[in-house]
N, C-alpha and C. Protein backbone atom coordinates (compact mmCIF):
# COMPACT_ATOMS: atom_id res chain seq x y z
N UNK A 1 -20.95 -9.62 18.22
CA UNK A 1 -19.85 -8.70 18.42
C UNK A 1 -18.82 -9.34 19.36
N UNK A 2 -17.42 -9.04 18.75
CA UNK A 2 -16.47 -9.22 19.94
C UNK A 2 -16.58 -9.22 21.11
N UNK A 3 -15.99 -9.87 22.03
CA UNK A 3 -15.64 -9.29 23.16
C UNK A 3 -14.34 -9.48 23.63
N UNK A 4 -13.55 -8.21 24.53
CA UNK A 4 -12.18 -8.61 24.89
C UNK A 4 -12.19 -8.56 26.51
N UNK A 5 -10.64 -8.83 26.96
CA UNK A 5 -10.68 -8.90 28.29
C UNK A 5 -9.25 -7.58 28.58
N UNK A 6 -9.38 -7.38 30.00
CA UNK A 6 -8.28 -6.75 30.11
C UNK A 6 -6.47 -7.63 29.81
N UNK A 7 -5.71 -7.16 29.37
CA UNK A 7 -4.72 -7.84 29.33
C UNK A 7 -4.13 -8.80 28.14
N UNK A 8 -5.47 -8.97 27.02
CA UNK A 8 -5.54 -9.94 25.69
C UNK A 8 -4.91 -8.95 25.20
N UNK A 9 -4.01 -9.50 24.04
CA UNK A 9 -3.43 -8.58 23.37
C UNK A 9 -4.09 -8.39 21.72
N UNK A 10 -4.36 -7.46 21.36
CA UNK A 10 -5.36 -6.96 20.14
C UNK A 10 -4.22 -6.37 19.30
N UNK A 11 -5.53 -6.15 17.86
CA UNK A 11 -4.63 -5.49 17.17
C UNK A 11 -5.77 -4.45 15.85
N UNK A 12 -5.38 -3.23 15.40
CA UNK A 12 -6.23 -3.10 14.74
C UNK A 12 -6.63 -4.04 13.50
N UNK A 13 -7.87 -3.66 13.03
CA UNK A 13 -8.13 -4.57 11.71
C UNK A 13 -7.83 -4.07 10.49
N UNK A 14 -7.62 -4.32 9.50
CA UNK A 14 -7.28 -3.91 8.33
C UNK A 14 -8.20 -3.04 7.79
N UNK A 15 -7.62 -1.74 7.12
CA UNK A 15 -8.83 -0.80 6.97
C UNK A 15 -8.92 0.29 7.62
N UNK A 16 -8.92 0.40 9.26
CA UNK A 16 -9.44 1.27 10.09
C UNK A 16 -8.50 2.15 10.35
N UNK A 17 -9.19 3.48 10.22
CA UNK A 17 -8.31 4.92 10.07
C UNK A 17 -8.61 5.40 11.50
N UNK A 18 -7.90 6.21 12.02
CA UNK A 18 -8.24 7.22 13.56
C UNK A 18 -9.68 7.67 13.36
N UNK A 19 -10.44 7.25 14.22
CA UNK A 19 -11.15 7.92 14.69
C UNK A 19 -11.36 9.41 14.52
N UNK A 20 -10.25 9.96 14.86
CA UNK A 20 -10.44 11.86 15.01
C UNK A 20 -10.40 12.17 14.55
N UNK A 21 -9.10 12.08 13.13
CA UNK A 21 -9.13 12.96 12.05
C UNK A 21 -9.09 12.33 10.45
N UNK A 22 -8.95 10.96 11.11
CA UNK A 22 -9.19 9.72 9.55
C UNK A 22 -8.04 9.78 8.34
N UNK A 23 -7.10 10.30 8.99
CA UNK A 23 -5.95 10.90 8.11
C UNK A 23 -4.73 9.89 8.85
N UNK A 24 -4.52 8.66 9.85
CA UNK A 24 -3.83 7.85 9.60
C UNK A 24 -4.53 6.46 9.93
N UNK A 25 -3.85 5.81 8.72
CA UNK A 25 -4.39 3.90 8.53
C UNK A 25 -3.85 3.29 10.35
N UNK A 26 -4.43 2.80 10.60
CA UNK A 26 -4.34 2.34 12.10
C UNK A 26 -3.98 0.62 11.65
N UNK A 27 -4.38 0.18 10.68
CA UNK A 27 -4.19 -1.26 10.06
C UNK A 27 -3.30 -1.68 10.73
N UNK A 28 -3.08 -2.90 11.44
CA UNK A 28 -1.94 -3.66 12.08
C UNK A 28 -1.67 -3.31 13.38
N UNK A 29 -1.67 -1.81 13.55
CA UNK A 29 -1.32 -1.44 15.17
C UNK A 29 -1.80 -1.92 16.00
N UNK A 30 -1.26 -2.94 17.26
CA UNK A 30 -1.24 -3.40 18.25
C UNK A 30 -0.51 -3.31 19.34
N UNK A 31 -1.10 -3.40 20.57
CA UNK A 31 -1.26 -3.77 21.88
C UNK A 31 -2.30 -4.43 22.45
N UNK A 32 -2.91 -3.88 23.89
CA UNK A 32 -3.24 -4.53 25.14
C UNK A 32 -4.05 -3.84 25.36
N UNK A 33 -5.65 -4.78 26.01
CA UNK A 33 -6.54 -4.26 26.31
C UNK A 33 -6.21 -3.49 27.79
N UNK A 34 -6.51 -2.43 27.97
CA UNK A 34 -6.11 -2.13 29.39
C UNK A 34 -7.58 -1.40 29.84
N UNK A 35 -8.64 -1.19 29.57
CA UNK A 35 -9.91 -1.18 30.21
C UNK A 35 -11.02 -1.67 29.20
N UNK A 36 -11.81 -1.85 29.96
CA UNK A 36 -12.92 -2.75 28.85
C UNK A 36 -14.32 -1.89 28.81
N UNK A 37 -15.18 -1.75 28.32
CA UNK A 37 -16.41 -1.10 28.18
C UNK A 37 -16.71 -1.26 29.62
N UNK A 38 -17.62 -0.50 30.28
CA UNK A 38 -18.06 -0.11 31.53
C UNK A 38 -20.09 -0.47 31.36
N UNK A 39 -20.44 -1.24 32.29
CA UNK A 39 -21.80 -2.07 31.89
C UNK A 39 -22.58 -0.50 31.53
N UNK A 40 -23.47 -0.39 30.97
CA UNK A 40 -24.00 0.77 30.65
C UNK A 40 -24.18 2.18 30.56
N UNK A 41 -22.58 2.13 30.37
CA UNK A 41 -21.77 3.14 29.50
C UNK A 41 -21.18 2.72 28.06
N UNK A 42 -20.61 3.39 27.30
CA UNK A 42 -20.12 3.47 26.14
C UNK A 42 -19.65 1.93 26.09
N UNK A 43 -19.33 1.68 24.87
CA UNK A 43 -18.52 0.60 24.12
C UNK A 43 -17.84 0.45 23.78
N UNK A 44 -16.84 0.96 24.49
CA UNK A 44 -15.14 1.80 24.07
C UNK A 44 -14.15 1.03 24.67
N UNK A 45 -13.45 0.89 24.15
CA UNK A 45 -12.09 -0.51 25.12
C UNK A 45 -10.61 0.83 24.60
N UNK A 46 -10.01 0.63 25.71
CA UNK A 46 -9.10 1.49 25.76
C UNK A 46 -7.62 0.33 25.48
N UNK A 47 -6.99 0.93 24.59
CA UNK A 47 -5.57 0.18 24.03
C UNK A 47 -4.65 1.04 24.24
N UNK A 48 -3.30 0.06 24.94
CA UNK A 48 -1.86 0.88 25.15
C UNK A 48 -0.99 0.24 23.96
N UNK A 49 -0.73 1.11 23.21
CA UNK A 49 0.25 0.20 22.09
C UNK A 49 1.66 -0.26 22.64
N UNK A 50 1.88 -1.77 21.99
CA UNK A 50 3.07 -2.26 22.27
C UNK A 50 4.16 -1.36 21.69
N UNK A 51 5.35 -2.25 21.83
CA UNK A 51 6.48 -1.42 21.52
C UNK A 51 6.95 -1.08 19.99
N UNK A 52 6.11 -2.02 19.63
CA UNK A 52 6.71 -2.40 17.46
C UNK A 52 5.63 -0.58 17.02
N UNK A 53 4.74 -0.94 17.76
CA UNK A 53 3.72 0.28 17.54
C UNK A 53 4.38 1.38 17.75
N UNK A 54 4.87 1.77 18.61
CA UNK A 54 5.60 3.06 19.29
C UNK A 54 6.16 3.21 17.91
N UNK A 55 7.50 2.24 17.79
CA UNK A 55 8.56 2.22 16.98
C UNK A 55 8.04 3.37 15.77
N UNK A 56 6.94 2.40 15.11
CA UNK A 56 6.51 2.47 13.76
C UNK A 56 5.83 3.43 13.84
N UNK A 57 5.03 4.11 14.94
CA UNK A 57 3.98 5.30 14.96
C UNK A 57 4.50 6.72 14.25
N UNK A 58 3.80 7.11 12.91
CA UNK A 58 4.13 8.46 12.81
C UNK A 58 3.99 9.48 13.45
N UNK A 59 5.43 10.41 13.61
CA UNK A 59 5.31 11.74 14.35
C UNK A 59 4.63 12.50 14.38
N UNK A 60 4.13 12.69 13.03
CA UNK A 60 2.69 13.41 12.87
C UNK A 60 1.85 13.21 13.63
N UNK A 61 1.61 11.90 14.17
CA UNK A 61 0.29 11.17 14.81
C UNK A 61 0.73 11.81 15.89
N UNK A 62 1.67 11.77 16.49
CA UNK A 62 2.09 12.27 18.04
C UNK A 62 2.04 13.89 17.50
N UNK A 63 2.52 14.73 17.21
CA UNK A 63 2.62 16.03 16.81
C UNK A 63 0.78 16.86 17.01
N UNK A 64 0.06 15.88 16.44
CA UNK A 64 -1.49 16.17 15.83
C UNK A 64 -1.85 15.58 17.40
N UNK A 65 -1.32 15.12 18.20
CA UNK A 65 -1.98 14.46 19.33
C UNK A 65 -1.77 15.39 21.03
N UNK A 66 -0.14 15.50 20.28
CA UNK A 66 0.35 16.85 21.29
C UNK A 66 -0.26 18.19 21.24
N UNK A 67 -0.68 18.97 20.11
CA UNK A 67 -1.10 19.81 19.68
C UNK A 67 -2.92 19.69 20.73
N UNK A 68 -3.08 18.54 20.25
CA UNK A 68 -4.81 18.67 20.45
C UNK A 68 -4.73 18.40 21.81
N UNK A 69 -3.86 18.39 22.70
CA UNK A 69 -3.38 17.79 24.17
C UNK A 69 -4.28 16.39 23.91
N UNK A 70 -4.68 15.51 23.47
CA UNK A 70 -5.01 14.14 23.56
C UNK A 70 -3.71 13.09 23.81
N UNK A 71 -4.04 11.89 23.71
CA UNK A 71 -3.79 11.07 24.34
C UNK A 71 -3.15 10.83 23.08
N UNK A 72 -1.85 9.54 23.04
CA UNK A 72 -1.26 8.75 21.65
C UNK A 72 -0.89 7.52 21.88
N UNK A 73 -0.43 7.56 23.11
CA UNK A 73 0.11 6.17 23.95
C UNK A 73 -0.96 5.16 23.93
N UNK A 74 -1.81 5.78 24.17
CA UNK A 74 -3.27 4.81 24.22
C UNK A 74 -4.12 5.63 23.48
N UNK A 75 -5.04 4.13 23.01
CA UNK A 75 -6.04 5.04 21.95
C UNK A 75 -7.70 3.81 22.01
N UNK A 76 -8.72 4.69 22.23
CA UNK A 76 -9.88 4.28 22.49
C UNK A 76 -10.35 4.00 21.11
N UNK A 77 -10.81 2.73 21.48
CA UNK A 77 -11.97 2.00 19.88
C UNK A 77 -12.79 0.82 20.14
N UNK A 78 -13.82 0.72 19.54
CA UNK A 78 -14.94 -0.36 20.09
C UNK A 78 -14.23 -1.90 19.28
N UNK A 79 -15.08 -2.46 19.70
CA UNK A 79 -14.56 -4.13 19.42
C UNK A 79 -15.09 -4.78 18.14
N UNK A 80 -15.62 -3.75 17.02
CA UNK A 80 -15.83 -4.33 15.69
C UNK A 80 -14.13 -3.91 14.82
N UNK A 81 -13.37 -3.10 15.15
CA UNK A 81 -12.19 -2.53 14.90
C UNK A 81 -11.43 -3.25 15.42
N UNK A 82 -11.13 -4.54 16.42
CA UNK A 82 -10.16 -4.98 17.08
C UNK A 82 -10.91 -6.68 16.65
N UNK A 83 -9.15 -7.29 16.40
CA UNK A 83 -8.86 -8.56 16.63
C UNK A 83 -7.99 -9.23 17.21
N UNK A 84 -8.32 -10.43 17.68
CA UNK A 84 -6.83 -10.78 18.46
C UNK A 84 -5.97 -11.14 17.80
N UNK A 85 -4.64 -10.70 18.79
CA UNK A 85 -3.26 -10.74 18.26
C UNK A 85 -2.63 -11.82 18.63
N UNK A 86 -1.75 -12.54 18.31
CA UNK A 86 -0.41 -12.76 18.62
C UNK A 86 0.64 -11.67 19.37
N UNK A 87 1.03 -11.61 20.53
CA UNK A 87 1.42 -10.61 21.09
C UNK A 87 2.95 -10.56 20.78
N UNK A 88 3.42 -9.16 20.95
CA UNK A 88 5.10 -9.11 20.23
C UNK A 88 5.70 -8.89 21.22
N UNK A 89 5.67 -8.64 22.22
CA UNK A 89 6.17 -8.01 23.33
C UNK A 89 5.41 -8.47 24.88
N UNK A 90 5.68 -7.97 25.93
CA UNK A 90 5.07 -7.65 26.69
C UNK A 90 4.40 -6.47 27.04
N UNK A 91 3.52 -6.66 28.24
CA UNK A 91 2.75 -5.31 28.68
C UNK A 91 3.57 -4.52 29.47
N UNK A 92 4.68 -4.79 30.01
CA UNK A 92 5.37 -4.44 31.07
C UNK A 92 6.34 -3.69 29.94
N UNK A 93 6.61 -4.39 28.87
CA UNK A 93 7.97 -3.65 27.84
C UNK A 93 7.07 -2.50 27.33
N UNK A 94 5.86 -2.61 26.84
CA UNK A 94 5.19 -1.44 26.63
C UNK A 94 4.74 -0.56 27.28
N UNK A 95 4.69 -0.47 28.37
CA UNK A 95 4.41 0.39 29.09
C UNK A 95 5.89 1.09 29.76
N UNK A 96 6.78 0.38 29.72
CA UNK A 96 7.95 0.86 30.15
C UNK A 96 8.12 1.91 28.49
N UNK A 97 8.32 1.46 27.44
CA UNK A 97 8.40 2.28 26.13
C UNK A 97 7.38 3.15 26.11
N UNK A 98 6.43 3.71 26.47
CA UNK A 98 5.36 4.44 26.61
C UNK A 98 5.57 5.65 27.69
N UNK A 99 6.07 5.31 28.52
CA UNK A 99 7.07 5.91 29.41
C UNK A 99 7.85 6.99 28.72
N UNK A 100 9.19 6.23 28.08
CA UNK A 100 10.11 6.82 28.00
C UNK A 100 9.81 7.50 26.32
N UNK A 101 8.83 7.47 25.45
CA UNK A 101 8.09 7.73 24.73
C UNK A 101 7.56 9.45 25.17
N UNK A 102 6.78 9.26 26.35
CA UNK A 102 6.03 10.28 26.62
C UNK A 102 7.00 11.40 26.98
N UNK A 103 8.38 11.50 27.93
CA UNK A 103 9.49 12.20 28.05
C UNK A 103 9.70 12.45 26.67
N UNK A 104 9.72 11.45 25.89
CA UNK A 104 10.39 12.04 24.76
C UNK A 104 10.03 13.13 23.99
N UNK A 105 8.62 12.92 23.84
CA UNK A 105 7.11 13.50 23.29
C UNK A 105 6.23 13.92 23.92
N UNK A 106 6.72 14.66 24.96
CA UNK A 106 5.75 15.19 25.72
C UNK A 106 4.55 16.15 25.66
N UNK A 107 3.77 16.69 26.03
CA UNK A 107 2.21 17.00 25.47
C UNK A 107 2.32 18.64 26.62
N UNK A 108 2.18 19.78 26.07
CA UNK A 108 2.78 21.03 27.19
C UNK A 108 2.41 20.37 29.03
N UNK A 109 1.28 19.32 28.69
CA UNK A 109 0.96 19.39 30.39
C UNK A 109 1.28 18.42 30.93
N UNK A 110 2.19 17.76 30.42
CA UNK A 110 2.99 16.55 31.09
C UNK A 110 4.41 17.15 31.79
């Protein structure tokens, strides 16, 4: 099995639908590892999507994410679902777009 680090930039693998409701293709979406599995806890690596991601992310996905108050900016998945990327951006541009993302799209408890 994979392993990533904080800060490598990933990307989904071809194929892989959300987790929650399996109703959008995640294929291609990338960013940045920003936490890594925790030693004997879960196997979950937490991803902040870059900015091409934001761009391209359907509203629905945010709408279905706002609704369920979950998270969209970042999205948790284990390391058989992730490969490394070629990075498009920076972490600093994505997280600044994630930002001004979340104002945009805000969730009632933000």
């Amino acid at each position: 099995m994979a392993s990533f680090r904080v800060g490598e930039s990933v990307k989904m693998k071809k194929g892989t639908m959300d987790a929650e409701y399996d109703k959008w293709d995640l294929s291609g979406w990338q960013g940045w590892i920003v936490a890594t599995p925790k030693r004997g806890q879960s196997d979950t690596y937490q991803i902040l999507w870059d900015t091409n991601t934001f761009k391209n992310m359907p509203l629905d996905f945010i709408a279905q994410a706002n609704e369920d108050q979950d998270e969209w900016d970042v999205y948790y998945t284990v390391a058989d679902e992730l490969e490394t990327a070629f990075a498009k951006d920076t972490m600093e541009a994505a997280k600044k777009t994630a930002k001004e993302w979340r104002a945009k799209y805000p969730r009632e408890e933000d």
